[in-house]
Each structure stands twice: as structure tokens, then as C-alpha cells.
Protein backbone atom coordinates (compact mmCIF):
# COMPACT_ATOMS: atom_id res chain seq x y z
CA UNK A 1 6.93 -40.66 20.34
CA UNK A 2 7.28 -36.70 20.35
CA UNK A 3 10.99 -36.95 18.14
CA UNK A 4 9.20 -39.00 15.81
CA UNK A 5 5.90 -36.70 15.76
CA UNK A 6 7.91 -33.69 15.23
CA UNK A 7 5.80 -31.84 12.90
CA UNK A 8 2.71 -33.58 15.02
CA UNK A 9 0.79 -32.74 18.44
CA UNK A 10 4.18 -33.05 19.92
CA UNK A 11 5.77 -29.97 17.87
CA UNK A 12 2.40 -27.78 18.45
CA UNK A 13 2.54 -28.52 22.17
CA UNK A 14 5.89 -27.65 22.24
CA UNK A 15 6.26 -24.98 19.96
CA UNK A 16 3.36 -23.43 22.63
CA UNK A 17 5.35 -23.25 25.45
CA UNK A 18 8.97 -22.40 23.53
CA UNK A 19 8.02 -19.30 21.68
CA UNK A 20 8.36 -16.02 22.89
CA UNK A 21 5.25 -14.31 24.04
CA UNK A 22 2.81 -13.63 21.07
CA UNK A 23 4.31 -15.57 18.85
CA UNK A 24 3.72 -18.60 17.15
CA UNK A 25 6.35 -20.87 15.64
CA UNK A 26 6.66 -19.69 11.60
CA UNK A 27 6.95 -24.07 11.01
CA UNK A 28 3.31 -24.07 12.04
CA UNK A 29 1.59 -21.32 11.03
CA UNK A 30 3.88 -18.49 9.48
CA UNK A 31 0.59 -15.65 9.55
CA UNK A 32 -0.32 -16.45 12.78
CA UNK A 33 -1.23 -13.14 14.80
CA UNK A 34 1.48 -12.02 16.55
CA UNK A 35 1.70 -9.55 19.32
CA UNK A 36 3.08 -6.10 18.31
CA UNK A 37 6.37 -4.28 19.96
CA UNK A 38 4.23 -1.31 21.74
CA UNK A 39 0.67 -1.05 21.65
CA UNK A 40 -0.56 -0.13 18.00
CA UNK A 41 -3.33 2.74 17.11
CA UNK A 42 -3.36 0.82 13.79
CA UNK A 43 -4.54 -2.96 12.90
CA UNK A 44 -4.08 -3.02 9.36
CA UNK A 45 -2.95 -0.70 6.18
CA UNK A 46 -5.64 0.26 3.16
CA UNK A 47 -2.45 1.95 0.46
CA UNK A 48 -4.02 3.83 -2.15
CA UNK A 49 -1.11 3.77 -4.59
CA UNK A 50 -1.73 6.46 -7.50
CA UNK A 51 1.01 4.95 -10.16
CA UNK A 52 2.50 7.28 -12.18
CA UNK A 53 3.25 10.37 -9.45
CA UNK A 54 0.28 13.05 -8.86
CA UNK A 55 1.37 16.41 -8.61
CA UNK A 56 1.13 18.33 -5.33
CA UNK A 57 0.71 21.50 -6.71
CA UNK A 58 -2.44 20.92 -8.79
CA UNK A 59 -4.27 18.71 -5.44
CA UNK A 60 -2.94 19.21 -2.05
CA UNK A 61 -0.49 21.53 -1.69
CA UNK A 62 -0.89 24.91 -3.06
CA UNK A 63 1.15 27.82 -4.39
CA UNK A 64 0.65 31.38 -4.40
CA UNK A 65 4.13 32.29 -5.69
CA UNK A 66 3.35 30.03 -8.48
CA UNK A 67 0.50 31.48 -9.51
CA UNK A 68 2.04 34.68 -9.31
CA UNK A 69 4.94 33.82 -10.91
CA UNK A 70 3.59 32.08 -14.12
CA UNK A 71 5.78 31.82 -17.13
CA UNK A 72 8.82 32.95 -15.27
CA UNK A 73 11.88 31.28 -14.55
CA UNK A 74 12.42 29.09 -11.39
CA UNK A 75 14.33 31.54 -9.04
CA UNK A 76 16.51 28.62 -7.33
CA UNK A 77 18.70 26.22 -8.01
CA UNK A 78 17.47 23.28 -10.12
CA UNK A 79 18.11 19.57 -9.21
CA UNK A 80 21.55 18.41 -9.91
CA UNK A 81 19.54 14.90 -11.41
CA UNK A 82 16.74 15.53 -13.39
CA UNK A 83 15.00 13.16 -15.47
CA UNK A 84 14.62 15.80 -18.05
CA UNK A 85 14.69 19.21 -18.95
CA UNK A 86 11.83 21.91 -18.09
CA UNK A 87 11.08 25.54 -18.83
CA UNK A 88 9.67 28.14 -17.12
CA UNK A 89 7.13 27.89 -14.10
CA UNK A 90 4.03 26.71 -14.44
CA UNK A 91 0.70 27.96 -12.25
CA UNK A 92 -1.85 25.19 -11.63
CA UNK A 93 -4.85 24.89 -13.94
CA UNK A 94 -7.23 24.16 -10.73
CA UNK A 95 -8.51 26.06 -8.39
CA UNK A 96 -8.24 25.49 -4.34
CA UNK A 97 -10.56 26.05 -1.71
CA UNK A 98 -10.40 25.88 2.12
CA UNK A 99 -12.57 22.63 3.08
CA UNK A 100 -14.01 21.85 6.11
CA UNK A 101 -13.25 22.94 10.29
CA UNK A 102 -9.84 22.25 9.71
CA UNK A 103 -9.83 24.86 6.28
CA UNK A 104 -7.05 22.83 5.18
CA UNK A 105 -7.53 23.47 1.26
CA UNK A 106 -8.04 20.95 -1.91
CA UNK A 107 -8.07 21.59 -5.43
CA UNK A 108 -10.99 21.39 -7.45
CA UNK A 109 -10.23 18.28 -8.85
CA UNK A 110 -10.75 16.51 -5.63
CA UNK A 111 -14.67 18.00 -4.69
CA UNK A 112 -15.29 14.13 -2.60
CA UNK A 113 -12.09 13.94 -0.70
CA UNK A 114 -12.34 17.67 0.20
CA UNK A 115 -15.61 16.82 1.53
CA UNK A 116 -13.33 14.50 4.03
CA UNK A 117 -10.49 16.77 4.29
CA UNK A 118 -10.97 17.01 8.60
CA UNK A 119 -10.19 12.92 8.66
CA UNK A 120 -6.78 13.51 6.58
CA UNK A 121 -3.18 13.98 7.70
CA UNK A 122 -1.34 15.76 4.74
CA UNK A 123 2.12 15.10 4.35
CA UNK A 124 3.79 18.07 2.04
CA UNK A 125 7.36 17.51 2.78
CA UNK A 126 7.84 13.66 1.44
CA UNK A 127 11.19 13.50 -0.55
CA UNK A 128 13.00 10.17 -2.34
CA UNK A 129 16.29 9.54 -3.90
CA UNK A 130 15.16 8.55 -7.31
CA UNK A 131 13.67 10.53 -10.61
CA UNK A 132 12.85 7.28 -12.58
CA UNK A 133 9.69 5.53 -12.05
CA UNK A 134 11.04 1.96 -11.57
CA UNK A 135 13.51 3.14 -9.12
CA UNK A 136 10.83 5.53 -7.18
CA UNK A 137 8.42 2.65 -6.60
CA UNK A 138 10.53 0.04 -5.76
CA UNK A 139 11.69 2.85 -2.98
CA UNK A 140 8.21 3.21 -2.06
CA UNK A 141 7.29 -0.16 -2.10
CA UNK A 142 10.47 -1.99 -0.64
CA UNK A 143 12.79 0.82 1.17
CA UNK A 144 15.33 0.19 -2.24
CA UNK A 145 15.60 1.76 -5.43
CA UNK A 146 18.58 -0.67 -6.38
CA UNK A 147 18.06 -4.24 -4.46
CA UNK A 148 15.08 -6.41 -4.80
CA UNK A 149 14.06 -6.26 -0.82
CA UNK A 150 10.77 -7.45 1.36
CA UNK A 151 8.09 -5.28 0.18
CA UNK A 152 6.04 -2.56 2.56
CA UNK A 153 3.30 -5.53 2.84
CA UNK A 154 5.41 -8.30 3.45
CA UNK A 155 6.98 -6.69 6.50
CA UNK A 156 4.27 -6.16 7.94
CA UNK A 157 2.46 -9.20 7.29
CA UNK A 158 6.02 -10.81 8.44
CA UNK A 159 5.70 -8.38 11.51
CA UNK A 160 1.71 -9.04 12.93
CA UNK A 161 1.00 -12.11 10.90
CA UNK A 162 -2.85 -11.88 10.13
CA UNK A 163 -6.27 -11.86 11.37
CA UNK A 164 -7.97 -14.36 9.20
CA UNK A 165 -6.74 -17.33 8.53
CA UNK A 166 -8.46 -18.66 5.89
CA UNK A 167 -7.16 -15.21 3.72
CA UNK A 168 -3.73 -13.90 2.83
CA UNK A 169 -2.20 -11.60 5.02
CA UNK A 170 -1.69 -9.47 1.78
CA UNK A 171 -3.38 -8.94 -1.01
CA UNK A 172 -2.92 -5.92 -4.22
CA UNK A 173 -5.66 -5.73 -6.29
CA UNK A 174 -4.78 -4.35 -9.96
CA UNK A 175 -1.45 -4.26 -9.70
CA UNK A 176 0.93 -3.16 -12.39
CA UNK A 177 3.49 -5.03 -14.28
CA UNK A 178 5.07 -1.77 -14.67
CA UNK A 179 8.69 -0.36 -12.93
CA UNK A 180 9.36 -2.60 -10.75
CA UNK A 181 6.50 -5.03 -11.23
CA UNK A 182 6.18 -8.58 -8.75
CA UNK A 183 9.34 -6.89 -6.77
CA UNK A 184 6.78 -4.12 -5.16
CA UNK A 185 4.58 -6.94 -3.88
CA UNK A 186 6.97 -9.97 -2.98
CA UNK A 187 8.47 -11.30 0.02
CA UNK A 188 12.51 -11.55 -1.49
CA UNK A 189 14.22 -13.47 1.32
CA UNK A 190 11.33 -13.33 3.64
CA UNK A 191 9.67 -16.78 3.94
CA UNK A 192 7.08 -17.12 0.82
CA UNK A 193 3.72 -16.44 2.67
CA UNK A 194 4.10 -13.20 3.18
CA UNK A 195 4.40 -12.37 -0.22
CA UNK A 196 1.01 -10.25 -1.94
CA UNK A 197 -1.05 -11.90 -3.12
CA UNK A 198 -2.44 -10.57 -6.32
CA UNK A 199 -5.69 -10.07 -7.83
CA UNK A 200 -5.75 -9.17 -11.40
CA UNK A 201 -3.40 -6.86 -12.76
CA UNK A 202 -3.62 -3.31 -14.23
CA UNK A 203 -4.72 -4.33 -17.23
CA UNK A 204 -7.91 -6.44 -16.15
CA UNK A 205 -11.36 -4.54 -14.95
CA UNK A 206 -11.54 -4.97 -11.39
CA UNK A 207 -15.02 -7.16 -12.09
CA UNK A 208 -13.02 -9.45 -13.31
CA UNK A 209 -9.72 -9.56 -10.83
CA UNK A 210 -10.23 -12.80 -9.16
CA UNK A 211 -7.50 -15.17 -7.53
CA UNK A 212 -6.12 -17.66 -10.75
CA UNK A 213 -7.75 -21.43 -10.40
CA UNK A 214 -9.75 -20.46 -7.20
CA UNK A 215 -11.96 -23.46 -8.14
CA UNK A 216 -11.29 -26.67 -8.68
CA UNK A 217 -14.05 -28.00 -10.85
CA UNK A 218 -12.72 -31.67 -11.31
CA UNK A 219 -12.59 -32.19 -7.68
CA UNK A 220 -14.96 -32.20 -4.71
CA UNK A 221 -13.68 -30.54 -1.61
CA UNK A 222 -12.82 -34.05 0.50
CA UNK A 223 -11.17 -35.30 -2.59
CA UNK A 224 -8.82 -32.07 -2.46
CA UNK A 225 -8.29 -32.78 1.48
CA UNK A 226 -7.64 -36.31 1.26
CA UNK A 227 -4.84 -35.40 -1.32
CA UNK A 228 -3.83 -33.00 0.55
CA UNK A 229 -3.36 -34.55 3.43
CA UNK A 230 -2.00 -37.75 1.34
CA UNK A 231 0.57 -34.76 0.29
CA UNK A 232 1.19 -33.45 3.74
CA UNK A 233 2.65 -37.07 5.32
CA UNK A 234 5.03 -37.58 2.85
CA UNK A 235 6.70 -33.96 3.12
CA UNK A 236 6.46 -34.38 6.75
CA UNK A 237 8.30 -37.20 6.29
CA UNK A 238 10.88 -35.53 4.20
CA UNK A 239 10.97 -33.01 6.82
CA UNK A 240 11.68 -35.33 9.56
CA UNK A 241 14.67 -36.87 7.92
CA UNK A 242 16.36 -33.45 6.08
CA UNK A 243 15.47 -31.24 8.95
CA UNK A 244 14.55 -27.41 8.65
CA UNK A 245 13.75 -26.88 5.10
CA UNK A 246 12.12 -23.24 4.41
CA UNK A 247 11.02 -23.65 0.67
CA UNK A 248 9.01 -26.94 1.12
CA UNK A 249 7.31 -25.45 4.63
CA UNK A 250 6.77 -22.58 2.83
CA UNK A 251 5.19 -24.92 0.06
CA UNK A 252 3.13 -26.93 2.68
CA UNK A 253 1.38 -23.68 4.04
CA UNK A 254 0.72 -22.22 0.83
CA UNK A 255 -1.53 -25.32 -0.16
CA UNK A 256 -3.32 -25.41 2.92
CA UNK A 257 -4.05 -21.59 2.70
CA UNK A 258 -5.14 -21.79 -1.03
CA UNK A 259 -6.79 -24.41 0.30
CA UNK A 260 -8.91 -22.56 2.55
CA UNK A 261 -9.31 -19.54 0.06
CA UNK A 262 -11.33 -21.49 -2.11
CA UNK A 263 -14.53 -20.63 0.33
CA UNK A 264 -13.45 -17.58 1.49
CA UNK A 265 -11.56 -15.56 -1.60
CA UNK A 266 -14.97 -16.08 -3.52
CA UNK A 267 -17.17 -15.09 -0.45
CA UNK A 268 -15.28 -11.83 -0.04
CA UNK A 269 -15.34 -10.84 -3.08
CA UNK A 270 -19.13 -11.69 -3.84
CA UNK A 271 -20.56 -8.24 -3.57
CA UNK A 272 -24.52 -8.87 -4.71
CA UNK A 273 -25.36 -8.16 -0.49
CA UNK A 274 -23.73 -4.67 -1.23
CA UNK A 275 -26.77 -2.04 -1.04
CA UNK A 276 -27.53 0.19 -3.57
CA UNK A 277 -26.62 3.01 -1.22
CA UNK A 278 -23.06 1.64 -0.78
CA UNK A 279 -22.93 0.71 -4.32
CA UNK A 280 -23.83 4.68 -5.12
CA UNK A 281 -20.94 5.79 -2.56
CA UNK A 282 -18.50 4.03 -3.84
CA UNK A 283 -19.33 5.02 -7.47
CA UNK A 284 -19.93 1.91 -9.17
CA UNK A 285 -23.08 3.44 -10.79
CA UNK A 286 -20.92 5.40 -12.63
CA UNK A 287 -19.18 4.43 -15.53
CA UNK A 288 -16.21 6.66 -14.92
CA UNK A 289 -15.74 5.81 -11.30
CA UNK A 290 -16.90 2.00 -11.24
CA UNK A 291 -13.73 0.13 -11.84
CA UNK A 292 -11.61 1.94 -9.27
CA UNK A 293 -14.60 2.32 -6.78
CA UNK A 294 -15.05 -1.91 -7.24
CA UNK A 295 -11.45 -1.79 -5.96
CA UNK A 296 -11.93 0.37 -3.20
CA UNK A 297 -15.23 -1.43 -2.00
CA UNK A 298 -13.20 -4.60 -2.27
CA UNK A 299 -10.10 -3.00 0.22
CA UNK A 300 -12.81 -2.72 2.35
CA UNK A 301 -14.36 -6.10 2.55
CA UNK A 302 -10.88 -7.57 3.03
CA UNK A 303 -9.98 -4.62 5.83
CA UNK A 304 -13.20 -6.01 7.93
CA UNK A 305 -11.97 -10.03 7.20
CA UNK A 306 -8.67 -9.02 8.75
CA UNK A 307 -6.14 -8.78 5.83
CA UNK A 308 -3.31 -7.05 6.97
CA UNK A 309 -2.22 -4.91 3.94
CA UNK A 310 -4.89 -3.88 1.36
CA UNK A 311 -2.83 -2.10 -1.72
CA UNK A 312 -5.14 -0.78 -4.63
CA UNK A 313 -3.42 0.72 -7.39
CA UNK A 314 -4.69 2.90 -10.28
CA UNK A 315 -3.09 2.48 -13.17
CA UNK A 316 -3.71 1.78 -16.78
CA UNK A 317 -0.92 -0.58 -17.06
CA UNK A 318 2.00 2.11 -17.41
CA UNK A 319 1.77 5.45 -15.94
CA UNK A 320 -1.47 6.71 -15.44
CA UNK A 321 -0.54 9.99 -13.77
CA UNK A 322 2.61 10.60 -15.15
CA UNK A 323 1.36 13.97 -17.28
CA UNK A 324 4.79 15.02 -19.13
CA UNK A 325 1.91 16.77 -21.59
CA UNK A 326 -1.68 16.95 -21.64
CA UNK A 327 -1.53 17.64 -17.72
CA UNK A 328 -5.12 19.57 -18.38
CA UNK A 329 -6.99 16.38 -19.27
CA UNK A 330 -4.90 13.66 -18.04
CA UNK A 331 -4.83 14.86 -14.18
CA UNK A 332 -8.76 15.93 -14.38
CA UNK A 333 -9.33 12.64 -16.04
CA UNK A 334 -7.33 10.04 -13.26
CA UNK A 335 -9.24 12.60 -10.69
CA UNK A 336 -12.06 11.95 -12.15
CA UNK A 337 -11.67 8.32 -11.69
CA UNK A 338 -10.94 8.33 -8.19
CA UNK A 339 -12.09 11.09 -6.26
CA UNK A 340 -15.55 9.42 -5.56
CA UNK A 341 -14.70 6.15 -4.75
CA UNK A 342 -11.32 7.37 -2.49
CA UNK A 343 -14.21 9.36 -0.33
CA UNK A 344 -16.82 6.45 -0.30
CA UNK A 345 -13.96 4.90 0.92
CA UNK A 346 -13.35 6.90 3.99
CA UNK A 347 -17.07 7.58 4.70
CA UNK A 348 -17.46 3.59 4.36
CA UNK A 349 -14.73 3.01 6.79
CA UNK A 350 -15.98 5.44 9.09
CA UNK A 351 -19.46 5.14 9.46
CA UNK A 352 -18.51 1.57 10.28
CA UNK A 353 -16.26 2.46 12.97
CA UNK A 354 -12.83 0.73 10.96
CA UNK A 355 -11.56 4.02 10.19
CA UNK A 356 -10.25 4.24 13.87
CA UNK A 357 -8.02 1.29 13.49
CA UNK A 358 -7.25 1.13 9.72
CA UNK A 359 -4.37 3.27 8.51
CA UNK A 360 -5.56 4.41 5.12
CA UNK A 361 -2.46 6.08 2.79
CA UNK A 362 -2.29 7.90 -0.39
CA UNK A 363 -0.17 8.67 -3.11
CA UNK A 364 2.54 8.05 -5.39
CA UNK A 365 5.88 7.19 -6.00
CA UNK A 366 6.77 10.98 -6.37
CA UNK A 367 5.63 14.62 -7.12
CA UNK A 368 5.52 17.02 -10.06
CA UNK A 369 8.20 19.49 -11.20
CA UNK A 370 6.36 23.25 -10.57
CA UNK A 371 7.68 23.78 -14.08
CA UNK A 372 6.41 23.40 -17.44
CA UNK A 373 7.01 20.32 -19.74
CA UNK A 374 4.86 19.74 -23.19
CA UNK A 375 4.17 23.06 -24.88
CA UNK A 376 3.16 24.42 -21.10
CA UNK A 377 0.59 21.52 -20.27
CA UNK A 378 2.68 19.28 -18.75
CA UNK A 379 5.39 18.88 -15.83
CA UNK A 380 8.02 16.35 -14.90
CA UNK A 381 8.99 13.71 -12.28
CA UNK A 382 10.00 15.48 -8.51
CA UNK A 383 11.28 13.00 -6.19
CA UNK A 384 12.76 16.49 -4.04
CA UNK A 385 9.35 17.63 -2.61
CA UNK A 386 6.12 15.63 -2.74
CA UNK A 387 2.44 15.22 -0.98
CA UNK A 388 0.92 12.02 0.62
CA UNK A 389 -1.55 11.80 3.17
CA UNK A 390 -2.85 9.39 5.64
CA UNK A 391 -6.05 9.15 7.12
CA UNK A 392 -7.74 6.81 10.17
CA UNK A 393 -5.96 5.04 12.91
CA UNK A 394 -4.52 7.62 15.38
CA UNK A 395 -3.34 10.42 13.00
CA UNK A 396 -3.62 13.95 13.41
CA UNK A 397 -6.76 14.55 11.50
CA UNK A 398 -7.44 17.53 9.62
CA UNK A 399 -3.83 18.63 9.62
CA UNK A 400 -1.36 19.23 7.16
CA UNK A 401 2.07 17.87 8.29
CA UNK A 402 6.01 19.63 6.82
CA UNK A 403 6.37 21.65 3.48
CA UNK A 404 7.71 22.28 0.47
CA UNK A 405 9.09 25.70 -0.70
CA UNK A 406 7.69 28.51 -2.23
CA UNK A 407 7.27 26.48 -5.41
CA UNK A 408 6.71 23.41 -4.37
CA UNK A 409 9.76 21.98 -5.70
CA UNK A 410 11.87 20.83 -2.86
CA UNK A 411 10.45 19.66 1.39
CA UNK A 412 11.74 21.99 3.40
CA UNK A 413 10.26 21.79 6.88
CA UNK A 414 10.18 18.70 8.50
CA UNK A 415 11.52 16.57 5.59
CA UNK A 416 10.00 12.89 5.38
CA UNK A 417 11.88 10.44 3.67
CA UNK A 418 10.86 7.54 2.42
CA UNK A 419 12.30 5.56 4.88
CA UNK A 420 10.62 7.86 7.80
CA UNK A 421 7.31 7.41 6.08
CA UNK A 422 8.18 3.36 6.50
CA UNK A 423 9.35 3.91 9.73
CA UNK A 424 5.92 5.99 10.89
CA UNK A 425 3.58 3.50 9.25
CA UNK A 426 4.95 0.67 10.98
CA UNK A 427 5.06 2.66 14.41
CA UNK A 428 1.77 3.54 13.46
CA UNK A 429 1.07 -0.93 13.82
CA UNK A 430 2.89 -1.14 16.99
CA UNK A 431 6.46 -1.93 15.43
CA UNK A 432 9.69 -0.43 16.32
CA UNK A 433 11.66 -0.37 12.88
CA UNK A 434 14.50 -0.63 14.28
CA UNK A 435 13.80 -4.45 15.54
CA UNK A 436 11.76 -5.57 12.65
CA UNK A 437 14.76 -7.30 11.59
CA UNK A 438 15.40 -10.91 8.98
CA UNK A 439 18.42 -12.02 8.85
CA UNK A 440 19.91 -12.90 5.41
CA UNK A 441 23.59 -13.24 4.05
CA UNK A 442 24.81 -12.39 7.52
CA UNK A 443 23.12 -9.25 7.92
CA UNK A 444 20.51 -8.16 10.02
CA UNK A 445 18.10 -6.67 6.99
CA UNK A 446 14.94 -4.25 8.07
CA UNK A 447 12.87 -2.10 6.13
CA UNK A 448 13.97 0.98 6.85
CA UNK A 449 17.88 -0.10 6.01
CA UNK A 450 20.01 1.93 7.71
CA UNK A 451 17.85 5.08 8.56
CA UNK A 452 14.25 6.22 9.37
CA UNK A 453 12.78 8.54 11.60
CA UNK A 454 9.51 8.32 13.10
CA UNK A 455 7.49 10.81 12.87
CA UNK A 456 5.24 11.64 15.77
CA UNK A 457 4.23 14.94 14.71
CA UNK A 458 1.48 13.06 12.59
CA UNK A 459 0.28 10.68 15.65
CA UNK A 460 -3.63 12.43 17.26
């Protein structure tokens, strides 16, 4: 009876008692929790991913030498790979001020998340391999500039599984089609549920991101569970006479999730109980700040259902901070856009006591050259020396964390690659990097590759 209900009572019993601790068979349930390496000081990721590459000397990272030093030439050495040629140095337009009991400063074009600067962990000294935006955020997003790998996400979600079952374990809201595109949020040999799921794309107001054919409107609920289930027995059946076959248990789950999103998607995203006071934090009274604030609120109401990785990207479909020229109006303007929300973000999360478990990160896929580009109102890609910062779940709060030079060109003290800042976030969860490992064309494949450094100096 058990051999021939192997995918029945008899499989659950016995995948029970012959999976490791914490675990739960990936045949049954592939985002079932499981139990971390090391205890975790974070549950789940909120990525705040600024497409296009903010500069670190006009909001987080200033320079006296620069501003000193306008209009003259860059005293060092230049990068052997640029992406293109730039003139003399360039001071920033903004202003910074010391913020808070920390007195870490913020430029004026972030007055809402200097108001929060004592709950950030600024990381100056980031540094990537790649000048090109495709490249960059495919290194950001999946530890490769070159390969289509597992995305940030789907690691993770492959790592802990997730929290609510009847959402994914992964979900990007506005994503771009942009550099790199469905490769930032997929799974690539991982097994297919722990791929993002997205809602909308950068081209579609976040009012009207939604999941695609959420509702079925020609059938009634038990119609769609008797045909599932109708479904279910004959691939069960399939499954008992091929034997392990990935792709169709992958295809089994994902019904039975989108299945079960068809209450919950709409529920968490139905935001009419939303007070006017939270509604006013968040921005959405605002015409400037609503549509990324809407995305922000939303990061939140899936961070308290237990979705594992929250990504929400500003973008405008391209490059939305990627100022070559008009750096005056186009960095004031994407500011603009999300200062307000970013902070209601944080003050949300706090007040509400998920800040101390939620790992919030921002930033983009690189930096800003501290020299001019565009008739001196402009500056280009810097993959040498960039700022990100994290905030919530067990950093260092109100601390800045490395450095870039004098300029702000190239990290300097305690350099973070890209593959460190993987290998911190998902120390940061309770995984080792190192044993987060998938096997695939006979190689043991992680998201750090070969490399990756932890670093503790950011852990409170």
C-alpha cells in the first residue's frame, strides 16, 4: 500500500521522519519553512533596488576634496575600463547635513530618510566588476555578470522556504524589463518555485500591478479544485511510473499555490483598511510620491504575511537614475519620488516592531564617476566605489560602514564586494554561504561562487 501511495499519506509520513531536521521534502512542499544554519537576526529581506545607479557623492557619502577641488582634474589614476570618457571633477549640487545622534550626514535631497538616518547602516566601500548596466545588475541580482544564475531571492527563498503558504516566497513589484530583465528575478537551475514572482512591470502604475489571471471568472472555486485535483491523480500517476521528475513537480506545486493566491494575492494587496495616516506616510497623497510609496506600502503588507524577499524597484522602464546629463533635475527628481515613501517605510516597519527582524537594503547596481559628463551636469557609471545601506534586523544602526577615497571614486577601507554583500545578507538570515549549495552540471553552485566575505563589522 505505501509503494503504491508514494506521493500519498505514505510519502508525507515518511518524508517526516527521513528529512534532516527542519526540513521538509522539496516533492511535497518545496517553500516549506526550513530551519536556518545558525540562528538568524533577520526573517525576511525588503530590497529597495534604485535602477539606474545613484550617485554616492550627491546622497550618502560626501566629499570635501571635491568640493574643493571643482573643475580640476582627477589627481589619480583613472579606471583602466570605463564605460566612457569624463572631464574634470565635479562638486555635488546638494548640500549635506549631519542628521540625527549618530550625525552621520545626508544630502539635501534625502530630508525623510535623514530624518531616519540613526536606524541605517551605510555601506561606502561597495565595489563590482562591471561598468555596463546589464552586467552590474545581473551581478547584483544573481552573483554573475556573465551566466544566467539563481537570483538573490531565489536563494534565499531556496534557503528558508517561506512563511505563508498560501503566498510566494518571492515577489518584485515593478520590475524592469531592462539589463538583465526575468534573469534578476528567476530561479535558473533552482527548482521553479522559487523563482519571483512578479507584479507589474516598470512600465505599469503600481495601482495597477496585480498578479496576471488572479481570477478565474468562468469558474467557481470547487469547480477549480475538483479539476485540480482531477489534474493532480493523473500526474501522480505519471509520477509513480517515470519516477523523480522536477519540471512536472515543479508544475504540480505551482497550480496549487496559484491556487491558493487567488484569496490571498487580492487580500494583500486590497489596501482600502489602510488609514489615512499611513496613507499620508507613505506618500500616496502626493502625486509625486504615490506610485513608489503604493510600492513600498505594498513590501510591507507582504513583509507582515511572511514573504521572504520583497524587491521594489524604481524605474521608468530603462534607467531612471542613470544621469549621464541633466544630473541637476534628474537626481532631485527620482529623490523626489522616493525619499518620502523609503522613510514611511522604515517608520512603518518600526513602529510595528518588523523593523527588528526585516533586513531592509538600498541601492543600485553601481555608483557615480566624481567627474563631470554632459556639459558639467552629469557623471558616469562607477562600479570601483559605491554606497548602499541597510537598515533593521541586527545591523549596526546609525553607522556608516568602509570608504571610498578622497573623491569618492574608488572603496578603499574595508572593500565590500558584491559577493561579500551576498554573503552578509544571507548571514544576516541565518545562512552560511558557503553551504547554501545546488548542485548542477556536476558542480556544487552557491551564490557567492567562489568568494565572499562576511562582513560582521555591520552586525549590532
Amino acid at each position: 500500500m505505501l509503494q503504491e501511495s508514494g506521493l500519498g499519506f505514505g510519502w508525507l509520513a515518511a518524508a517526516s521522519v527521513l528529512t534532516s531536521a527542519g526540513e521538509r521534502a522539496t516533492a511535497v512542499d518545496p517553500l516549506a519553512p526550513k530551519r536556518p544554519h545558525f540562528h538568524p537576526r533577520a526573517k525576511r529581506v525588503i530590497f529597495l533596488f534604485m535602477k539606474g545607479g545613484p550617485s554616492q557623492v550627491d546622497t550618502f557619502d560626501p566629499k570635501p576634496l571635491l568640493d574643493r577641488d571643482d573643475g580640476k582634474p582627477f589627481p589619480g589614476q583613472k579606471p583602466r575600463v570605463q564605460f566612457a570618457p569624463t572631464a574634470e571633477l565635479l562638486k555635488s549640487p546638494w548640500k549635506f547635513r549631519n542628521y540625527g545622534q549618530s550625525g552621520l550626514p545626508v544630502s539635501e535631497l534625502f530630508p525623510h530618510v535623514a530624518q531616519c538616518v540613526d536606524d541605517l547602516c551605510i555601506l561606502r566601500s561597495l565595489h563590482g566588476t562591471n561598468a555596463a548596466h546589464g552586467g552590474a545588475s545581473l551581478k547584483l541580482h544573481t552573483g554573475s555578470d556573465n551566466f544566467v544564475r539563481p537570483s538573490m531571492g531565489s536563494w534565499i527563498s531556496y534557503g528558508l522556504g517561506t512563511e505563508n503558504q498560501n503566498l510566494p516566497a518571492f515577489i518584485t513589484i515593478c520590475p524592469t524589463f531592462a539589463h538583465g530583465g526575468v534573469n534578476n528575478w528567476g530561479a535558473a537551475f533552482l527548482p521553479a518555485a522559487y523563482q519571483g514572482t512578479p507584479l507589474g512591470n516598470a512600465t505599469v502604475p503600481a495601482a495597477d500591478a496585480m498578479v496576471r489571471y488572479i481570477r478565474n471568472s468562468r469558474q467557481s472555486s470547487a469547480q477549480q479544485r475538483d479539476q485540480l485535483d482531477l489534474l493532480a491523480a493523473m500526474n501522480r500517476e505519471h509520477l509513480r511510473r517515470v519516477g523523480n521528475h522536477p519540471a512536472l513537480e515543479g508544475r504540480l506545486n505551482s497550480f496549487e499555490l496559484a491556487f491558493r493566491m487567488q484569496m490571498a494575492m487580492p487580500e494583500a494587496q486590497d489596501i482600502t483598511g489602510e488609514s489615512e495616516t499611513i496613507r499620508r506616510l507613505y506618500g500616496l497623497d502626493d502625486k509625486m510620491t504615490a506610485n513608489f510609496g503604493r510600492q513600498c506600502l505594498m513590501a510591507r503588507r507582504f513583509a507582515e504575511r511572511g514573504v521572504r524577499f520583497i524587491q521594489v524597484t524604481h524605474s521608468d522602464g530603462e534607467v531612471q537614475w542613470d544621469q549621464h546629463g541633466d544630473l541637476r533635475k534628474g537626481h532631485a527628481k527620482n529623490a523626489a519620488e522616493v525619499d518620502k515613501p523609503i522613510a514611511g517605510l522604515l517608520k512603518d516597519l518600526k513602529a510595528s516592531g518588523l523593523l527588528e527582524d526585516t533586513l531592509v537594503l538600498w541601492g543600485g547596481e553601481f555608483g557615480r564617476t566624481p567627474t563631470a559628463q554632459g556639459g558639467r551636469d552629469g557623471r558616469d557609471h562607477n562600479p570601483e566605489g559605491f554606497t548602499m545601506w541597510m537598515a533593521g534586523a541586527g545591523v549596526k544602526a546609525g553607522t556608516a560602514y568602509g570608504a571610498t577615497d578622497d573623491y569618492g571614486w574608488y572603496a578603499t577601507e574595508n572593500k565590500m564586494h558584491l559577493h561579500d554583500l551576498h554573503a552578509t545578507i544571507l548571514a544576516l538570515l541565518g545562512l552560511d554561504h558557503e553551504k547554501l549549495t545546488c548542485r548542477f552540471a556536476g558542480r556544487d553552485f552557491r551564490l557567492t561562487d567562489v568568494s565572499g566575505t562576511v562582513a560582521t563589522g555591520v552586525f549590532a
